[in-house]
N, C-alpha and C. Protein backbone atom coordinates (compact mmCIF):
# COMPACT_ATOMS: atom_id res chain seq x y z
N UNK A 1 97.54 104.50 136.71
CA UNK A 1 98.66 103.89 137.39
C UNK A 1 99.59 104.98 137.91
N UNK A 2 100.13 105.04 138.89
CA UNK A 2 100.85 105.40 139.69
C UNK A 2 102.34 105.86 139.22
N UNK A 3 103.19 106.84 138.71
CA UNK A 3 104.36 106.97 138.03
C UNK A 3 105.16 108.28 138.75
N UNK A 4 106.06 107.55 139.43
CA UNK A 4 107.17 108.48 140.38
C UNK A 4 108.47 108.96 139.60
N UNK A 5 108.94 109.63 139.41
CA UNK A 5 110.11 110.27 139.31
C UNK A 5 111.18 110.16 140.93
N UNK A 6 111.75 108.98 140.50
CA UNK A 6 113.26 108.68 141.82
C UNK A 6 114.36 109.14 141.33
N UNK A 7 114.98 109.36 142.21
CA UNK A 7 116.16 109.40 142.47
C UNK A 7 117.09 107.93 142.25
N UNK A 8 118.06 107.75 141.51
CA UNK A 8 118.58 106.79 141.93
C UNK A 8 120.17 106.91 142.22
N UNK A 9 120.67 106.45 143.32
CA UNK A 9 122.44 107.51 143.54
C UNK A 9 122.60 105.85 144.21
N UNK A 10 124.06 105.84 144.49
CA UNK A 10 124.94 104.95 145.14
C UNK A 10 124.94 105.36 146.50
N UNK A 11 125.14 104.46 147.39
CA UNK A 11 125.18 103.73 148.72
C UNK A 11 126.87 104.11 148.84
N UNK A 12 127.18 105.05 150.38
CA UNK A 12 128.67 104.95 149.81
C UNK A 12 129.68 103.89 150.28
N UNK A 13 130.69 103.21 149.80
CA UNK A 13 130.90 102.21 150.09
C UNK A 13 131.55 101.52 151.46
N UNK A 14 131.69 100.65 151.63
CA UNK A 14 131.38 100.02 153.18
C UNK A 14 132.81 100.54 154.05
N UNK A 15 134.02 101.47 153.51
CA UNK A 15 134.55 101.60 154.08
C UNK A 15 134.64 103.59 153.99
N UNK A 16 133.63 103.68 153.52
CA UNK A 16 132.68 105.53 153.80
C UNK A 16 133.14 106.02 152.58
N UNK A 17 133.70 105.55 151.97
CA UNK A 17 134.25 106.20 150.27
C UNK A 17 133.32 106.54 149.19
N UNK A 18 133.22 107.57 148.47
CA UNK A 18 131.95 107.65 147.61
C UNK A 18 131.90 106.87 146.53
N UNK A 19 130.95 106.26 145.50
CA UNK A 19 131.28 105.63 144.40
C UNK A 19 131.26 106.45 143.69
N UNK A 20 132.07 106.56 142.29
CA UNK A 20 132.12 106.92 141.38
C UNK A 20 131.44 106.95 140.29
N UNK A 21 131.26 105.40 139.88
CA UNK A 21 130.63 104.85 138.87
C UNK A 21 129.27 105.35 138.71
N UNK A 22 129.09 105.41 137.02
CA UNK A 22 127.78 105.96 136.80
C UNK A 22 127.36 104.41 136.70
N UNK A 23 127.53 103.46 136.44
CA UNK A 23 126.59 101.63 136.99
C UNK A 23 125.86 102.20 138.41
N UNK A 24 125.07 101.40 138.25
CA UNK A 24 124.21 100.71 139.22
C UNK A 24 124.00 99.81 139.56
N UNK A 25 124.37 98.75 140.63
CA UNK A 25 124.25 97.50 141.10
C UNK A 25 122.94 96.99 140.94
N UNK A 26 122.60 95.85 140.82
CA UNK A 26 120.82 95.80 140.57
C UNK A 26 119.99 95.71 141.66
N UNK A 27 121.22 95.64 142.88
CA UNK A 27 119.96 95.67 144.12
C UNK A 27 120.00 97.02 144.46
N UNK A 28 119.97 98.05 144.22
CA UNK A 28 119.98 99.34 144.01
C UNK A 28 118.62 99.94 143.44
N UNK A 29 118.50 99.04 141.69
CA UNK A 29 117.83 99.65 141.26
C UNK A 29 116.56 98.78 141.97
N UNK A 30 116.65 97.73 142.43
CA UNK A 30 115.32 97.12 143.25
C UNK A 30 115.11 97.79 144.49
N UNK A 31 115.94 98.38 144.99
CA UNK A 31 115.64 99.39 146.43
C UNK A 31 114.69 100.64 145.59
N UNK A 32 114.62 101.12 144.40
CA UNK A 32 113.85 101.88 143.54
C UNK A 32 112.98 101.44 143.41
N UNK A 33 112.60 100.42 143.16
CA UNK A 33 111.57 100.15 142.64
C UNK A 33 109.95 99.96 144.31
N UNK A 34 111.55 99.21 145.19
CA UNK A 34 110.87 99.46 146.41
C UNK A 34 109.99 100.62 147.28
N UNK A 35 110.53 101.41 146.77
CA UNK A 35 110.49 102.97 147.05
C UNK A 35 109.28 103.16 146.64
N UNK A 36 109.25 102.70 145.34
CA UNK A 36 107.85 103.23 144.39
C UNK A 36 106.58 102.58 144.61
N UNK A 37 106.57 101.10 144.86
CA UNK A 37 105.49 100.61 145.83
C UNK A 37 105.15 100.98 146.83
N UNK A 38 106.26 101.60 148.01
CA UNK A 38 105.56 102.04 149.03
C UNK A 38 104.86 103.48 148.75
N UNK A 39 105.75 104.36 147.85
CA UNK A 39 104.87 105.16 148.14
C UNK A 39 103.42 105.34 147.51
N UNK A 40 103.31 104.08 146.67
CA UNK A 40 101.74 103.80 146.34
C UNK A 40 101.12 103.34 147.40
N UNK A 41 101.31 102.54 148.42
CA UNK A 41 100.61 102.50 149.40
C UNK A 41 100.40 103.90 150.35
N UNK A 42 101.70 104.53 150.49
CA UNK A 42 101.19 106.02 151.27
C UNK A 42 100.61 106.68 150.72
N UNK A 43 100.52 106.84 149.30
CA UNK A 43 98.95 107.30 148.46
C UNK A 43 98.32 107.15 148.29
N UNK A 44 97.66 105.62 148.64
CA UNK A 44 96.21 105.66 150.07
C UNK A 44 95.51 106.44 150.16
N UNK A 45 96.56 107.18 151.08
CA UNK A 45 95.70 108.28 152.19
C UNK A 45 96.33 107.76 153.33
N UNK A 46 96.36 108.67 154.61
CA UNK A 46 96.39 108.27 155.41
C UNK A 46 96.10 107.25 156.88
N UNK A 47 96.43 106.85 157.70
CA UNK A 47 96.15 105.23 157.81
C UNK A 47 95.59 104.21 157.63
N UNK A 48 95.50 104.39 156.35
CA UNK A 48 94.91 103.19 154.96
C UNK A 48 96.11 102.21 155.30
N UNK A 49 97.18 102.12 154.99
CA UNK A 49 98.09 100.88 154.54
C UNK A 49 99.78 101.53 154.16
N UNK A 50 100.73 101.09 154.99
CA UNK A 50 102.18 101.49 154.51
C UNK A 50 102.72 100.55 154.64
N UNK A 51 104.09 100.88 154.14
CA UNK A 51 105.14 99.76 154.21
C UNK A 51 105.46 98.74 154.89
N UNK A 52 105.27 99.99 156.45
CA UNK A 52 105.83 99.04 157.74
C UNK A 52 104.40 97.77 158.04
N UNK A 53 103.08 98.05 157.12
CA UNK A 53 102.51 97.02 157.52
C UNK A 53 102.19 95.48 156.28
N UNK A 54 103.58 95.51 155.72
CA UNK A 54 103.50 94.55 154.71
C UNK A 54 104.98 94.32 155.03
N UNK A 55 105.04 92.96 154.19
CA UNK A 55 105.95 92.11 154.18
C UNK A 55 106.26 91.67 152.69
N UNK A 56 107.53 92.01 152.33
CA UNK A 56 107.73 91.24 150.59
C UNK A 56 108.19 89.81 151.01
N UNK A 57 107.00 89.35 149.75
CA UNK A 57 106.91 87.51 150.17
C UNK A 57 107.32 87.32 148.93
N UNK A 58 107.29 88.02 147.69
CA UNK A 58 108.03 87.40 146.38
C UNK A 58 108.68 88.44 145.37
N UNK A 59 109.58 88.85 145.09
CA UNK A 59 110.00 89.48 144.16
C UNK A 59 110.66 89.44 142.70
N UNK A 60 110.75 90.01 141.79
CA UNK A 60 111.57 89.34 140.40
C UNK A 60 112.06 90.21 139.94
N UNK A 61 113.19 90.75 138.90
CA UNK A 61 113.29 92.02 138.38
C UNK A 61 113.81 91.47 136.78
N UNK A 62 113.57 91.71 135.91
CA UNK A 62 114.33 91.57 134.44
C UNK A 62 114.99 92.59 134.16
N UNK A 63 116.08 92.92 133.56
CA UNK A 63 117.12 94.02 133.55
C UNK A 63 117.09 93.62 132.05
N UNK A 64 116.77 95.06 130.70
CA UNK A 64 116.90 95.20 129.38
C UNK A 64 118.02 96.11 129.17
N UNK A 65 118.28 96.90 129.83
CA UNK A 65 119.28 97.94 130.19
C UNK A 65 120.15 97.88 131.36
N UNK A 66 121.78 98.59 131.57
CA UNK A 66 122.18 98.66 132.38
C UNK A 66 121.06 99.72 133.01
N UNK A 67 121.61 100.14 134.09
CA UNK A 67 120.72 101.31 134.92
C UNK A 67 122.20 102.25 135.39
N UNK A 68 121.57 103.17 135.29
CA UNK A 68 122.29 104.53 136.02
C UNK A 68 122.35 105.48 136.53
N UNK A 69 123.39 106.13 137.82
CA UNK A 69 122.55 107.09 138.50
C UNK A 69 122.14 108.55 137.57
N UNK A 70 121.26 108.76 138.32
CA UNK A 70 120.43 110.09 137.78
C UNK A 70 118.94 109.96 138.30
N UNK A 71 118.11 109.98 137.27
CA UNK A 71 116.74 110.13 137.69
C UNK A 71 115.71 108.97 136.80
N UNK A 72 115.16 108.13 137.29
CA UNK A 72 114.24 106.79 136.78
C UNK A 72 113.16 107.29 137.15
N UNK A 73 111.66 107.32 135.85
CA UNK A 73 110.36 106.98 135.53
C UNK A 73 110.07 105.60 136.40
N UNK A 74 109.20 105.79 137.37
CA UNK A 74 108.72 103.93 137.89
C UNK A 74 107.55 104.31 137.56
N UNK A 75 106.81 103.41 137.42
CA UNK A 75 105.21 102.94 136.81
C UNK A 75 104.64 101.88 137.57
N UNK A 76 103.70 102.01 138.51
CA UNK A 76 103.51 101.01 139.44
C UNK A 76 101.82 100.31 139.20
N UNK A 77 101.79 99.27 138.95
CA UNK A 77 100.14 98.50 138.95
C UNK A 77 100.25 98.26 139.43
N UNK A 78 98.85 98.00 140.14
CA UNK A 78 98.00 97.01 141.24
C UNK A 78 97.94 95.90 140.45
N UNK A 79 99.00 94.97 140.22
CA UNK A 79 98.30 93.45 139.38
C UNK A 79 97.17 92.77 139.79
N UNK A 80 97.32 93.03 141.10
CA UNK A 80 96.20 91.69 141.39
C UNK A 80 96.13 92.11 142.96
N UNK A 81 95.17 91.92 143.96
CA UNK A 81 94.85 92.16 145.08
C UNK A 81 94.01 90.95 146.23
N UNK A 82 94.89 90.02 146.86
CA UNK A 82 94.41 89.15 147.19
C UNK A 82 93.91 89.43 148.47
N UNK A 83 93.67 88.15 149.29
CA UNK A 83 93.05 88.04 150.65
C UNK A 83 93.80 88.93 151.60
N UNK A 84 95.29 88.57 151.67
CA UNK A 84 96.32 89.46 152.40
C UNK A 84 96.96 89.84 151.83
N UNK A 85 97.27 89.96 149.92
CA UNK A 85 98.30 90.30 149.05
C UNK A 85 98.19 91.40 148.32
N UNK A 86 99.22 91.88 148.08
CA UNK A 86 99.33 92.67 146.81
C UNK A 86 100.36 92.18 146.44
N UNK A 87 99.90 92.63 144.75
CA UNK A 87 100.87 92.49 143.55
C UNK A 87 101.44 92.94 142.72
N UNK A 88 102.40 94.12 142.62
CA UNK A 88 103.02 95.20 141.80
C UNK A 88 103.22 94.76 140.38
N UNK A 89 102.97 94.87 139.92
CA UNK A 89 103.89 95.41 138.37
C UNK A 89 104.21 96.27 138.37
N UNK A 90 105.85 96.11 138.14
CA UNK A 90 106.86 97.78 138.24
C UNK A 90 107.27 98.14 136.41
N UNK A 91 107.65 99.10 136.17
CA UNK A 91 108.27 99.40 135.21
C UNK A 91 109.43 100.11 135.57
N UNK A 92 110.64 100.64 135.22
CA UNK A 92 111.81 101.27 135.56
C UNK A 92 112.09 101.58 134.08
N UNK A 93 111.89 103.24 133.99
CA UNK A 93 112.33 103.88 132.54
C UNK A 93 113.46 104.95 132.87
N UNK A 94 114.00 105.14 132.19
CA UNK A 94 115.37 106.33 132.16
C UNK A 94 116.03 106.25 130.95
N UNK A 95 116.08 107.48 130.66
CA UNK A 95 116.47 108.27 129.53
C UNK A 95 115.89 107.75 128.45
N UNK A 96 114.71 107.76 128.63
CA UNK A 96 113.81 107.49 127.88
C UNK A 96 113.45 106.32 126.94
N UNK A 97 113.79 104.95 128.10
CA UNK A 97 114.03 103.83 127.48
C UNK A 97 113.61 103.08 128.97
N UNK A 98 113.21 101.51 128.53
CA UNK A 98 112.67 100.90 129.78
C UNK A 98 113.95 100.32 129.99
N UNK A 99 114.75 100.15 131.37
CA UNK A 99 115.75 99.63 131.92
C UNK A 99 115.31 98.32 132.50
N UNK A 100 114.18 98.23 133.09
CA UNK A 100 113.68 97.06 133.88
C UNK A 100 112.35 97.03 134.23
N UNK A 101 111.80 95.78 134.23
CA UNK A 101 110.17 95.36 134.72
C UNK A 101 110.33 94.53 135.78
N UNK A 102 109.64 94.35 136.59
CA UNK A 102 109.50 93.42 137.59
C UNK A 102 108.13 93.42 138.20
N UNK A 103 108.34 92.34 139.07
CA UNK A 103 106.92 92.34 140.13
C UNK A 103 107.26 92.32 142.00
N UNK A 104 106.73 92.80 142.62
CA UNK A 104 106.88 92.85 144.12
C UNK A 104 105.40 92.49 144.57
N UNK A 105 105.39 90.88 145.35
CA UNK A 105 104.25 90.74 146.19
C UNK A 105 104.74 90.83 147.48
N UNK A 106 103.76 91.62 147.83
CA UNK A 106 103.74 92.29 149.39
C UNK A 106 102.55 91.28 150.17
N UNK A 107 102.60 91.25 151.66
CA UNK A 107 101.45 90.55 152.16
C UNK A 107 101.50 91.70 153.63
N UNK A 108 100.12 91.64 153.81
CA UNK A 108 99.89 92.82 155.03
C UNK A 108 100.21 91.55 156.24
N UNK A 109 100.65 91.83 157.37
CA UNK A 109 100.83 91.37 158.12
C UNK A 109 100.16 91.90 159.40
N UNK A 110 100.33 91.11 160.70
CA UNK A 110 100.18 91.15 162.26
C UNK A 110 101.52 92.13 163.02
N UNK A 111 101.18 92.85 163.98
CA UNK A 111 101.94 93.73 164.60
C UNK A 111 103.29 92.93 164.83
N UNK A 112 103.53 91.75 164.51
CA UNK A 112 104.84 91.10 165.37
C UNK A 112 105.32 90.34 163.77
N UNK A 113 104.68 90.65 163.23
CA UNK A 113 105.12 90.28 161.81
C UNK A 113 105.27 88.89 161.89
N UNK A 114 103.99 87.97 162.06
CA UNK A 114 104.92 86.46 162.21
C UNK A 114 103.42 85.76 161.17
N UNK A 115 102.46 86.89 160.76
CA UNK A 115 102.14 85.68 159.85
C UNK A 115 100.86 86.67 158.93
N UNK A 116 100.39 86.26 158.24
CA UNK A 116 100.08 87.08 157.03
C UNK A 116 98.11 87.38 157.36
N UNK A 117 97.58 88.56 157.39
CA UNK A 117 96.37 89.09 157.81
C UNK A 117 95.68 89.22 157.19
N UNK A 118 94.09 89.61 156.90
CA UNK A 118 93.41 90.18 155.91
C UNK A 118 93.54 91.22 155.62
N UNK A 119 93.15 91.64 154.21
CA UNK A 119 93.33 92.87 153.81
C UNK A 119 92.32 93.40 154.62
N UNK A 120 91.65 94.52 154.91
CA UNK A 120 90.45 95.26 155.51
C UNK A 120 89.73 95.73 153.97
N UNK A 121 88.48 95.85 154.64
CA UNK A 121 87.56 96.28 153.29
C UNK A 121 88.00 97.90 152.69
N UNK A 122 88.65 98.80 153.69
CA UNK A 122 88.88 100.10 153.22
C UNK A 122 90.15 99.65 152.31
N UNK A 123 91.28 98.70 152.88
CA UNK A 123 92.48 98.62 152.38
C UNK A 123 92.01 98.18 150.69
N UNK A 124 91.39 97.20 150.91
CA UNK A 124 90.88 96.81 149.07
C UNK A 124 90.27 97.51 148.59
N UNK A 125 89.37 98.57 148.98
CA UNK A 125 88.65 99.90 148.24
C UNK A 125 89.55 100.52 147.61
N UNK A 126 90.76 100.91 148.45
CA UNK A 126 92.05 102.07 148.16
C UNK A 126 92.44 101.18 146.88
N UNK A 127 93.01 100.20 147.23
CA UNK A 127 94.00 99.55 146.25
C UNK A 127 93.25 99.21 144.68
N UNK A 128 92.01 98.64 144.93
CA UNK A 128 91.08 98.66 144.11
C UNK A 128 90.92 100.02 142.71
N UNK A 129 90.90 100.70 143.64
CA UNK A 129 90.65 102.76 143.20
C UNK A 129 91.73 102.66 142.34
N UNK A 130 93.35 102.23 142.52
CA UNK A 130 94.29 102.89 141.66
C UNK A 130 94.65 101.70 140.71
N UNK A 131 93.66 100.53 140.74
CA UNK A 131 93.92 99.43 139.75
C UNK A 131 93.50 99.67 138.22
């Protein structure tokens, strides 16, 4: 399985001010976790399968821990690999404790993004490989 070392920092706030707080909002730490799926798809290989050609059709996150900035362990499975889907299982560890699990289903899509495609036989080989 797939295990990135992120970054996780604050967004600065909507009127350009830096945050302070060592918290983390939780759609923050799901922009992390985002991060970490794609770059399991850009570890593929090259034009195997990226971000820009999927679509998140379902997401969940459970929070055991606050989260904070510094640096988060993600742990990414291939749960499951459908017709046009994938299925993440995430983990989110820091400081040496799990902060959060979740899942991200992705679906490969059509150039205009309006409706959901087959996987290709190379795309399920790849994904297959790191299951």
């Amino acid at each position: 399985m797939p295990r990135y070392e992120l970054s996780v920092t604050h967004r600065p706030n909507r009127d350009g001010a830096p945050v302070t707080s060592r918290h983390v909002p939780y759609y923050l730490a799901a922009e992390v976790f985002s991060d970490a799926w794609a770059r399991t798809l850009a570890d593929l290989g090259p034009g195997v399968l990226t971000a820009k050609d999927v679509a998140v059709v379902g997401a969940r996150f459970d929070y055991s821990h606050e989260v904070f900035t510094g640096t988060a362990a993600v742990t990414v499975d291939v749960q499951e690999v459908g017709g046009s889907s994938i299925r993440f299982g995430l983990q989110f560890e820091q400081d040496g404790r799990v902060a959060a699990v979740g899942t991200t289903t992705v679906a490969r899509t059509d150039k205009l993004r309006t409706r959901a495609i087959p996987l290709s036989a190379r795309q399920r080989d790849a994904l297959e490989a790191i299951r």
